[in-house]
N, C-alpha and C. Protein backbone atom coordinates (compact mmCIF):
# COMPACT_ATOMS: atom_id res chain seq x y z
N UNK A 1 176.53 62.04 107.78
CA UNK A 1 175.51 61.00 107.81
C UNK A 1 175.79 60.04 108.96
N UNK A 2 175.04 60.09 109.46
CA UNK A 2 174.89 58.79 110.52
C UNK A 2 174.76 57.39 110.25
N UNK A 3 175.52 56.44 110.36
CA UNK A 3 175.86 55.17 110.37
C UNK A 3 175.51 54.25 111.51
N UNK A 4 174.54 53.47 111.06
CA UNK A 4 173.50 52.94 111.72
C UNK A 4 174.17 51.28 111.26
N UNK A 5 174.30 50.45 112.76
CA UNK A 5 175.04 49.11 112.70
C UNK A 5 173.90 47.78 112.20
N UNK A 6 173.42 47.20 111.50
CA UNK A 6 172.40 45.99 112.16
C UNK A 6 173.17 45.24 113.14
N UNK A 7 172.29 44.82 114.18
CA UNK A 7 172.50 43.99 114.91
C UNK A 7 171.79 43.25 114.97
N UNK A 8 171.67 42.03 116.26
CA UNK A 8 170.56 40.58 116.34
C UNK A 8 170.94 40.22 117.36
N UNK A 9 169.76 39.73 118.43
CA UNK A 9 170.03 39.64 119.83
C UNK A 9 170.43 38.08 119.94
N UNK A 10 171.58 38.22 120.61
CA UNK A 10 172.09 36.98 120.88
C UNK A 10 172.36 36.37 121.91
N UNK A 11 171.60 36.90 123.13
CA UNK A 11 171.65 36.59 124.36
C UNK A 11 170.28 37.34 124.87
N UNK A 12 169.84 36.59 126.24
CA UNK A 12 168.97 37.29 127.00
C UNK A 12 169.05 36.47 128.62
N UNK A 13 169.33 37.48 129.36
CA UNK A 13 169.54 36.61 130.81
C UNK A 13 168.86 37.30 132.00
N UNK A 14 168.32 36.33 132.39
CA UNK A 14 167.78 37.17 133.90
C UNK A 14 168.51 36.22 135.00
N UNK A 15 169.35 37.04 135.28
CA UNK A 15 170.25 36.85 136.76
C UNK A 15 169.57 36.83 137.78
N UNK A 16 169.64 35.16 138.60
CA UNK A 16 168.55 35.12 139.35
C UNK A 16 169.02 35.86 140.68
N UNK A 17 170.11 36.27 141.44
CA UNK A 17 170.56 36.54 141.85
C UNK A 17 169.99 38.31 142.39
N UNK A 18 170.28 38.93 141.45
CA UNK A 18 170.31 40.34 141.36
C UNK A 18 168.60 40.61 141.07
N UNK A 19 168.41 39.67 139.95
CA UNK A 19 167.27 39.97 139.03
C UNK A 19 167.47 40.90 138.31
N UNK A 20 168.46 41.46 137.60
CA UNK A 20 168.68 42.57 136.40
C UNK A 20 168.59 41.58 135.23
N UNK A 21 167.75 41.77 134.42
CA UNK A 21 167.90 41.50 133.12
C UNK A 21 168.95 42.25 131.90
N UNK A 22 169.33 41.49 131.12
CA UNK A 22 169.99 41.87 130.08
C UNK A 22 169.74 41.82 128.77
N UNK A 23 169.76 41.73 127.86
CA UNK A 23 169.51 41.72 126.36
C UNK A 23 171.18 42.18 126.20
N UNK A 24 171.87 41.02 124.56
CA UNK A 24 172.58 41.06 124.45
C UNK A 24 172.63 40.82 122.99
N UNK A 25 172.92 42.28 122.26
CA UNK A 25 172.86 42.64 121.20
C UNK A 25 174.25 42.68 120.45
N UNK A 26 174.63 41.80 119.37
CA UNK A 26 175.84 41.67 118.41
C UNK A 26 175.62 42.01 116.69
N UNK A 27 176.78 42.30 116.67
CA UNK A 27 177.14 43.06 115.28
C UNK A 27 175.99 41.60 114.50
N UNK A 28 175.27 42.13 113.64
CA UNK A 28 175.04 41.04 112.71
C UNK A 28 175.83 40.22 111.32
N UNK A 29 176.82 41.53 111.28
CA UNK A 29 177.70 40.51 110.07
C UNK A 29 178.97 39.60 110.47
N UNK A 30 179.31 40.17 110.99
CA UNK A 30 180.84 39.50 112.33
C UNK A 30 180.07 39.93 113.67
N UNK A 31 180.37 39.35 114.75
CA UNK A 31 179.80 39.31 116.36
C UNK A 31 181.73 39.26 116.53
N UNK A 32 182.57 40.42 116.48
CA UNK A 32 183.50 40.64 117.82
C UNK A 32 183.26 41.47 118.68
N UNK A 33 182.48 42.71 118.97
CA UNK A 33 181.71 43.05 120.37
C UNK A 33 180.06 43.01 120.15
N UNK A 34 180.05 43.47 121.88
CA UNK A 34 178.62 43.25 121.87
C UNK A 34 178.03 44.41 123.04
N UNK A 35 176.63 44.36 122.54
CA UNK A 35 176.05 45.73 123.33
C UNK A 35 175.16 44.82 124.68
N UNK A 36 175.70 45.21 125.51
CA UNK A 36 174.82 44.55 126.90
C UNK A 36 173.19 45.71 127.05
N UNK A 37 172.32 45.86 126.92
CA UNK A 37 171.53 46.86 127.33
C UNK A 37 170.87 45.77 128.48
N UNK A 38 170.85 47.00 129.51
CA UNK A 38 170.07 46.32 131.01
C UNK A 38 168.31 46.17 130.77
N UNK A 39 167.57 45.87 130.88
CA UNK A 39 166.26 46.18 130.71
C UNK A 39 165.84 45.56 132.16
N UNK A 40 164.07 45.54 132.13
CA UNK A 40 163.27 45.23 133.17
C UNK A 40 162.93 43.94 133.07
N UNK A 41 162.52 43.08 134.35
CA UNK A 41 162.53 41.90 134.04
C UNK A 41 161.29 41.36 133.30
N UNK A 42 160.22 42.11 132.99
CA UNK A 42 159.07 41.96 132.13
C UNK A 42 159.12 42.17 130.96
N UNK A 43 160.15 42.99 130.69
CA UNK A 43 160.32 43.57 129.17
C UNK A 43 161.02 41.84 128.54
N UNK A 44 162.05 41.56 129.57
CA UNK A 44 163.25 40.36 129.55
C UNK A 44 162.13 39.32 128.83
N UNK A 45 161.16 39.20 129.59
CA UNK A 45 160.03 38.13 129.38
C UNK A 45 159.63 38.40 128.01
N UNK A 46 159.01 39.54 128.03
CA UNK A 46 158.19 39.85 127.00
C UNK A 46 159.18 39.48 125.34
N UNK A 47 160.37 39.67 125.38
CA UNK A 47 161.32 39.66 124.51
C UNK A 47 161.62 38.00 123.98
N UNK A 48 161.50 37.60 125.18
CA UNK A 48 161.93 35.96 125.42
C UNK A 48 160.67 34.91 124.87
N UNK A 49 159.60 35.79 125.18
CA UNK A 49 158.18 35.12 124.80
C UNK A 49 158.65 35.19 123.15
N UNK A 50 158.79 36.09 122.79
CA UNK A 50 158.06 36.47 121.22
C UNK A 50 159.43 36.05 120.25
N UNK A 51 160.04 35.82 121.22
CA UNK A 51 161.35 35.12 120.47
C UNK A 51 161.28 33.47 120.30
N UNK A 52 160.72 32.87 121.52
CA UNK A 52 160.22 31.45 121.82
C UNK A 52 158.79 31.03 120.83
N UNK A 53 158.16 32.02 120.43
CA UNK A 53 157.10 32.20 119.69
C UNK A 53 155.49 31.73 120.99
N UNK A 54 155.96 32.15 122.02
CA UNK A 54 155.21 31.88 122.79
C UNK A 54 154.16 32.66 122.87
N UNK A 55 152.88 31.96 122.73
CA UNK A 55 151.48 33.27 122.32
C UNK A 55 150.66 33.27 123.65
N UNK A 56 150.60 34.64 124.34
CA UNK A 56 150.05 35.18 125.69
C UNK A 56 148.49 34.56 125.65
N UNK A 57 148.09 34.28 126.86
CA UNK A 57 146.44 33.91 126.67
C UNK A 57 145.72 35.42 126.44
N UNK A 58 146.07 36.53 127.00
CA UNK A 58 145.81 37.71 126.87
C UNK A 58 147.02 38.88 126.20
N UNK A 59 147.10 39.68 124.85
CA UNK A 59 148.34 40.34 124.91
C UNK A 59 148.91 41.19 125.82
N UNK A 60 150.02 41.12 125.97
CA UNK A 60 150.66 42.45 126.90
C UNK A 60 150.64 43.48 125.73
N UNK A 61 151.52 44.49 126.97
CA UNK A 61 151.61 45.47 126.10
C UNK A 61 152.30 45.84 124.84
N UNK A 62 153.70 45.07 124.69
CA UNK A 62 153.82 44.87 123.12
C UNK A 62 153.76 43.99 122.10
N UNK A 63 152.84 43.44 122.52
CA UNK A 63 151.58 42.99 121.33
C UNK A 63 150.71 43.87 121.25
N UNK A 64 150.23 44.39 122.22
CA UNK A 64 149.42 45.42 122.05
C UNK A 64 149.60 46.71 121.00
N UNK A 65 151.23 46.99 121.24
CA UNK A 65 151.69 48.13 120.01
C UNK A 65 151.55 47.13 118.87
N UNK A 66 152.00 46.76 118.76
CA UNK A 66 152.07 46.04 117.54
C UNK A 66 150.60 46.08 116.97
N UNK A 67 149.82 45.08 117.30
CA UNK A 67 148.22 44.87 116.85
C UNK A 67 147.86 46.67 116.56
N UNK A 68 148.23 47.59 117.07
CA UNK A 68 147.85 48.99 117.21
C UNK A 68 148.62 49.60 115.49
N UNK A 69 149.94 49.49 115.64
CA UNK A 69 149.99 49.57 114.28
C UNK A 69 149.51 48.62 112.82
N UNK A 70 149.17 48.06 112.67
CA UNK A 70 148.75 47.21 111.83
C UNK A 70 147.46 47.92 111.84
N UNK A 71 146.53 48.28 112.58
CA UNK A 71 144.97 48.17 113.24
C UNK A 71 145.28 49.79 112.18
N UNK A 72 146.21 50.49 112.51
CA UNK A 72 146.06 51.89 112.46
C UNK A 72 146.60 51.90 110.49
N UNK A 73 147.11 50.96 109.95
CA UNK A 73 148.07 50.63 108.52
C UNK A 73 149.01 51.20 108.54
N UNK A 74 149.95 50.81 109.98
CA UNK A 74 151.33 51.70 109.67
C UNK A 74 151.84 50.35 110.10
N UNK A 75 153.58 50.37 109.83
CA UNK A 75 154.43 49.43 109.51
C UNK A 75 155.71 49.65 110.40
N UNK A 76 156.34 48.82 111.03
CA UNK A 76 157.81 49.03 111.92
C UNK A 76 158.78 48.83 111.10
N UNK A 77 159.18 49.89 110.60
CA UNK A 77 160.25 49.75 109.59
C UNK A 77 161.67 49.00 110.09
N UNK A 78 161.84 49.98 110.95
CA UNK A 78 163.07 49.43 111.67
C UNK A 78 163.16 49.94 113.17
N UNK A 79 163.65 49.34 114.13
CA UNK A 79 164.08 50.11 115.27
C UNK A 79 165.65 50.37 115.52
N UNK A 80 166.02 51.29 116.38
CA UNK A 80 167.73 51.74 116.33
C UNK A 80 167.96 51.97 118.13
N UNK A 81 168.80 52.19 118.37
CA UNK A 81 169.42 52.15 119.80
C UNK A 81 170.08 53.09 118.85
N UNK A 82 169.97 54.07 119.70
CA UNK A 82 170.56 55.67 118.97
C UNK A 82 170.88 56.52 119.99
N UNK A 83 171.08 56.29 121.32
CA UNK A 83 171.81 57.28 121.90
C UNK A 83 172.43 56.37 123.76
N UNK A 84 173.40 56.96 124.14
CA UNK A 84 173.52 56.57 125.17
C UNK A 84 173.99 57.94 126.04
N UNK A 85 172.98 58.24 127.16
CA UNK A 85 173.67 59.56 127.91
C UNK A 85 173.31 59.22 129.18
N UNK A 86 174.42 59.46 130.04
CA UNK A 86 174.49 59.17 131.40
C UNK A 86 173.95 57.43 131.57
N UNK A 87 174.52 56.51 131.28
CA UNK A 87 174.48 55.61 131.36
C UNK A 87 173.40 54.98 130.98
N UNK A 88 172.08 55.55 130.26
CA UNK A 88 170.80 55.27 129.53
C UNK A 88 170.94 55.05 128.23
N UNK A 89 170.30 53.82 127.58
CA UNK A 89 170.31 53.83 126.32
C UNK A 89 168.86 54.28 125.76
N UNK A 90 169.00 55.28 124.54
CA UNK A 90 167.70 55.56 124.06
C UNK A 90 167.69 54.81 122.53
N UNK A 91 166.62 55.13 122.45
CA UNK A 91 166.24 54.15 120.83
C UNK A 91 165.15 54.98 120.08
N UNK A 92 164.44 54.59 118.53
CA UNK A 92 163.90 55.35 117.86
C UNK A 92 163.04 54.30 117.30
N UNK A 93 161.92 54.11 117.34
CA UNK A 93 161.14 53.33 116.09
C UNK A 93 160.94 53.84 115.00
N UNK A 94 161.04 53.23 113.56
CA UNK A 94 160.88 54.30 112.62
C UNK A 94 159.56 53.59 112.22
N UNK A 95 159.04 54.29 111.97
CA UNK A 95 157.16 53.56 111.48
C UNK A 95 157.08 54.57 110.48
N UNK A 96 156.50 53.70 108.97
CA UNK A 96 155.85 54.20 107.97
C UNK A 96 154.59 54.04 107.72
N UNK A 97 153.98 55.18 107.70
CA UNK A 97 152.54 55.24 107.86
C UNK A 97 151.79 56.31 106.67
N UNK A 98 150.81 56.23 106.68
CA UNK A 98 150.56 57.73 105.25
C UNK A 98 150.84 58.69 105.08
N UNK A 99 151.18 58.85 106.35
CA UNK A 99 152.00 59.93 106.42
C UNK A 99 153.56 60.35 106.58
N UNK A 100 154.05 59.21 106.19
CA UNK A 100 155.00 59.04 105.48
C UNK A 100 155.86 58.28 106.85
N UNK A 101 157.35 58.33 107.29
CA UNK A 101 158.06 57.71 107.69
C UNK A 101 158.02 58.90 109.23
N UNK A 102 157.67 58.43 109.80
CA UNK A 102 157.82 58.66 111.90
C UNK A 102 158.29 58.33 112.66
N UNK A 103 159.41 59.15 113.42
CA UNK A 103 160.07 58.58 114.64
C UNK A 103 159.31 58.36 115.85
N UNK A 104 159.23 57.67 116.84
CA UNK A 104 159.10 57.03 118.05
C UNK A 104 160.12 57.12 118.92
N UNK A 105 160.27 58.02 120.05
CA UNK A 105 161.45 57.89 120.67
C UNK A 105 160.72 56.81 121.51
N UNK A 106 161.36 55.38 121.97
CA UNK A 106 160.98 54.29 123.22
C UNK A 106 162.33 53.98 123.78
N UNK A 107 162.29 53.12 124.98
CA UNK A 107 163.14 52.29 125.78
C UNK A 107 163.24 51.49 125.14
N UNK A 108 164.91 51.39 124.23
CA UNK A 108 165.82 49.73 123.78
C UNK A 108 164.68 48.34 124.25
N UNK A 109 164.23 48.30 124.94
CA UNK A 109 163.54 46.97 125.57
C UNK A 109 162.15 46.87 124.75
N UNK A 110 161.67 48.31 124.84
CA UNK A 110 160.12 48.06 124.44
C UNK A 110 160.62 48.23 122.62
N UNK A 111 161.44 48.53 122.34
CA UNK A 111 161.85 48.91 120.79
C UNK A 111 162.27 47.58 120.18
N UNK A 112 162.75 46.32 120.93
CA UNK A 112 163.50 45.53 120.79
C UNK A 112 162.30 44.63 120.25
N UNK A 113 161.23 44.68 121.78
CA UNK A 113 160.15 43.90 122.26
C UNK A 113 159.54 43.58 120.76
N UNK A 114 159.16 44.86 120.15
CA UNK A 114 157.91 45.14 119.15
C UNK A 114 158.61 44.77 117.96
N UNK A 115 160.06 44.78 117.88
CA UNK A 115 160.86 44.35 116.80
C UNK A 115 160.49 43.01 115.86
N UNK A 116 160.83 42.61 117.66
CA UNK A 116 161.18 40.68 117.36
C UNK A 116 159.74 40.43 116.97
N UNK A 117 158.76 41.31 117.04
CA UNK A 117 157.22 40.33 117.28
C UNK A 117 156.83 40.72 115.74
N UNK A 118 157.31 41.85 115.30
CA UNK A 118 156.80 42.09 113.72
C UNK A 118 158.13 41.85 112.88
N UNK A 119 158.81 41.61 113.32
CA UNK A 119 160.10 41.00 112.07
C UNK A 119 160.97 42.05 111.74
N UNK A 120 161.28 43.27 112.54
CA UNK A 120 161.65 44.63 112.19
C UNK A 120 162.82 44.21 112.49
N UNK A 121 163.94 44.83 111.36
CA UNK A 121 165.34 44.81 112.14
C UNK A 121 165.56 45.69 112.90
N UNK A 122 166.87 45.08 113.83
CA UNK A 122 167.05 46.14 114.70
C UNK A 122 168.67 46.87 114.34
N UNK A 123 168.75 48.11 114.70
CA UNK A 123 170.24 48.30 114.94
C UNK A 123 170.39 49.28 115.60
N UNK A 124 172.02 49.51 115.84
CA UNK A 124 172.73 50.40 116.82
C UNK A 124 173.28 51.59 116.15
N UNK A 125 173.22 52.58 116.56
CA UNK A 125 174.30 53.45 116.05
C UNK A 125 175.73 53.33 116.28
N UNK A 126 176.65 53.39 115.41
CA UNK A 126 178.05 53.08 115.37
C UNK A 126 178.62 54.14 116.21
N UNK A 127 178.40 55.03 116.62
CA UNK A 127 178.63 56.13 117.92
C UNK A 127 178.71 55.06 119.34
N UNK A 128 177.06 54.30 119.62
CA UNK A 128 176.55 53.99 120.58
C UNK A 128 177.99 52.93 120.97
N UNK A 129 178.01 51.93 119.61
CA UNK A 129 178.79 50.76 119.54
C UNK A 129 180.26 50.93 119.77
N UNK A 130 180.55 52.24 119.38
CA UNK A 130 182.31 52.67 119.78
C UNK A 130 182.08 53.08 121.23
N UNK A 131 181.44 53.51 121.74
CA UNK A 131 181.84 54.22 123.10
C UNK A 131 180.81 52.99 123.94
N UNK A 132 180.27 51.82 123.59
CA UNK A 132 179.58 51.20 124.73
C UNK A 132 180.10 49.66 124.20
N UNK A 133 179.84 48.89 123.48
CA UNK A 133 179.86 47.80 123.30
C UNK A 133 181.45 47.26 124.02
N UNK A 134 181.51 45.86 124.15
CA UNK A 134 182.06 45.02 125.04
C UNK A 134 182.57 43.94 123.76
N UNK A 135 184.12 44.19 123.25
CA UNK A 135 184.70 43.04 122.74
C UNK A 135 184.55 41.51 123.01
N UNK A 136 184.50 40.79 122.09
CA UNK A 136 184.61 38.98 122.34
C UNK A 136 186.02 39.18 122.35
N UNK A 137 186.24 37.74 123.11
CA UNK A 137 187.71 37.36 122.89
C UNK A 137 187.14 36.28 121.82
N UNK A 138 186.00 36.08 121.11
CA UNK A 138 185.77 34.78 120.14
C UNK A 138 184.15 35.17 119.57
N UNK A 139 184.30 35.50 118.78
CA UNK A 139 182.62 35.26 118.00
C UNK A 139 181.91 34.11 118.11
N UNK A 140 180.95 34.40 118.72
CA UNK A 140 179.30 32.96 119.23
C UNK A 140 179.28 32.58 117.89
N UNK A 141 178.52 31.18 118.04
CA UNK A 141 178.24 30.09 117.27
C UNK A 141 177.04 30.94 117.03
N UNK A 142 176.85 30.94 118.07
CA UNK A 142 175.07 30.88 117.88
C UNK A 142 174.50 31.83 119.27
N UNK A 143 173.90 31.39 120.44
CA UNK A 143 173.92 32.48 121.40
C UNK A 143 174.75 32.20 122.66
N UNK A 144 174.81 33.45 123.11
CA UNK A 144 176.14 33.56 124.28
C UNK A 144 175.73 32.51 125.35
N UNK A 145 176.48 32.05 126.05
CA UNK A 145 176.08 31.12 127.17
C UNK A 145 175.92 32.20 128.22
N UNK A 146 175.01 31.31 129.37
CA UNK A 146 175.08 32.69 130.61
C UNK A 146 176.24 33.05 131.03
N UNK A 147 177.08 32.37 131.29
CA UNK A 147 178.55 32.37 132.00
C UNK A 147 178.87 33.85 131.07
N UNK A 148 179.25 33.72 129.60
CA UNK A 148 179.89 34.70 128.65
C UNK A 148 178.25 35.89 128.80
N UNK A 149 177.64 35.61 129.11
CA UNK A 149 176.30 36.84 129.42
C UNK A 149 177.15 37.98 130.61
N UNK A 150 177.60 37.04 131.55
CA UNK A 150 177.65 37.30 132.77
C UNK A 150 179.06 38.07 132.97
N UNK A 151 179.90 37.77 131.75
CA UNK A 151 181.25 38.18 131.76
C UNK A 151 180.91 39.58 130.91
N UNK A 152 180.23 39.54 130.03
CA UNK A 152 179.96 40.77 128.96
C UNK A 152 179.15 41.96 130.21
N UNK A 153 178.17 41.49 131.19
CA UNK A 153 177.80 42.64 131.95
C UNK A 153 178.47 42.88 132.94
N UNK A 154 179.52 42.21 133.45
CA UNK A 154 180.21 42.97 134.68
C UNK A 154 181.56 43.63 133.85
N UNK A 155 182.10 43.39 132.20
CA UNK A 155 182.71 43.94 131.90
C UNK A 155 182.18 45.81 131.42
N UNK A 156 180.60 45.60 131.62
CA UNK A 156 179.74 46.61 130.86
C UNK A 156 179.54 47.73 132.46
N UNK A 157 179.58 46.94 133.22
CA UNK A 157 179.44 47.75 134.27
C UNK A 157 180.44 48.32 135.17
N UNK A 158 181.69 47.86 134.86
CA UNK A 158 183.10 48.22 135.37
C UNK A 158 183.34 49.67 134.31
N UNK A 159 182.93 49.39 133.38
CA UNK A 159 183.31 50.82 132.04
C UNK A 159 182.13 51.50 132.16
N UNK A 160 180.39 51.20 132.94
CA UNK A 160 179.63 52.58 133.28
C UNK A 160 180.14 53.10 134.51
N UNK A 161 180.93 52.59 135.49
CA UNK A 161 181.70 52.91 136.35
C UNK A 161 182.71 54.02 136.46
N UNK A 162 183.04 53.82 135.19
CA UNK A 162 184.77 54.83 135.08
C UNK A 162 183.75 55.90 134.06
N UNK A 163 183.21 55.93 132.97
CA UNK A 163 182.56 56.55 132.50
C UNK A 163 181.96 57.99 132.95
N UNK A 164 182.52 59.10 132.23
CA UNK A 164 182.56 60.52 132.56
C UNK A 164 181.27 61.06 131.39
N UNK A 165 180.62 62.18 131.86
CA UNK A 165 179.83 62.65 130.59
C UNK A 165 180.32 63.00 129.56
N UNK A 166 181.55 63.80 129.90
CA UNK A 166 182.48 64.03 128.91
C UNK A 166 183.07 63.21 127.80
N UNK A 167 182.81 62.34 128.06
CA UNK A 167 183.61 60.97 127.19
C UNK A 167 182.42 60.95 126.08
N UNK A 168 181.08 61.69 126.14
CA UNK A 168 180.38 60.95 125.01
C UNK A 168 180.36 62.60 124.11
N UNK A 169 180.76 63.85 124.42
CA UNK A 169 180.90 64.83 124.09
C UNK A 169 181.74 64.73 122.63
């Protein structure tokens, strides 16, 4: 059986610098590591909006999923970050609908996106979290500062660096 982590995003940074966005995903019962996933800087927004409760004059596109399931009477059960290969993280929406319970393979970002906006938990697979996540030297109060954002992705990108395919075999 597969063992599936909850988590809860506890960071989100767009490095003005680079412009890589991050999303920064921690254990939800104890936070001693944490999952950096890179995303796009619109997704970054889109995540940041619906977290701020900030309502678009027009929806994007995940509001758009969202309004689409509801419209259609299906439900976001949960979303998962369920695989990491060659340095990509993949994810699964699970939607229950009449036809009973459906996977969604999407991008961590757009899975995250549609999460936060319908109240879906999210989590990781405990696979993903042993071979990717990034130890605290201290569990957050509350959310990571940029500085500790900034330390969690260059520690995340020094280990996709050394990182062999073999290692997830």
């Amino acid at each position: 059986m597969t063992t599936m982590v909850p988590v809860q995003i506890i960071g989100l940074r767009v490095d003005p610098v680079t412009g890589i966005s991050v999303v920064v995903l921690g254990e939800s019962d104890s936070v001693t590591r944490v999952l950096p996933i890179m995303v796009g800087r619109s997704e970054a927004q889109s995540i940041a909006d619906s977290l701020n409760k900030v309502e678009p004059l027009r929806p994007n596109t995940h509001d758009l999923a969202a309004s689409l399931l509801v419209a259609a009477g299906s439900r976001l059960d949960e979303v998962a970050v369920t695989e990491l290969v060659d340095g990509v993280f993949h994810a699964e929406l699970f939607i229950e609908s009449v036809h009973g319970m459906q996977s969604v393979s999407a991008r961590p970002s757009d899975a995250i996106s549609i999460a936060v906006r319908v109240g879906a938990p999210i989590f990781v697979r405990a696979s993903v979290l042993e071979a990717a996540a990034v130890p605290l030297e201290r569990a957050p109060a509350e959310v990571l500062t940029a500085d500790e954002i900034d330390a969690v992705v260059r520690a995340f990108q020094t280990y996709l660096g050394t990182v062999r395919p073999s290692d997830f075999a």
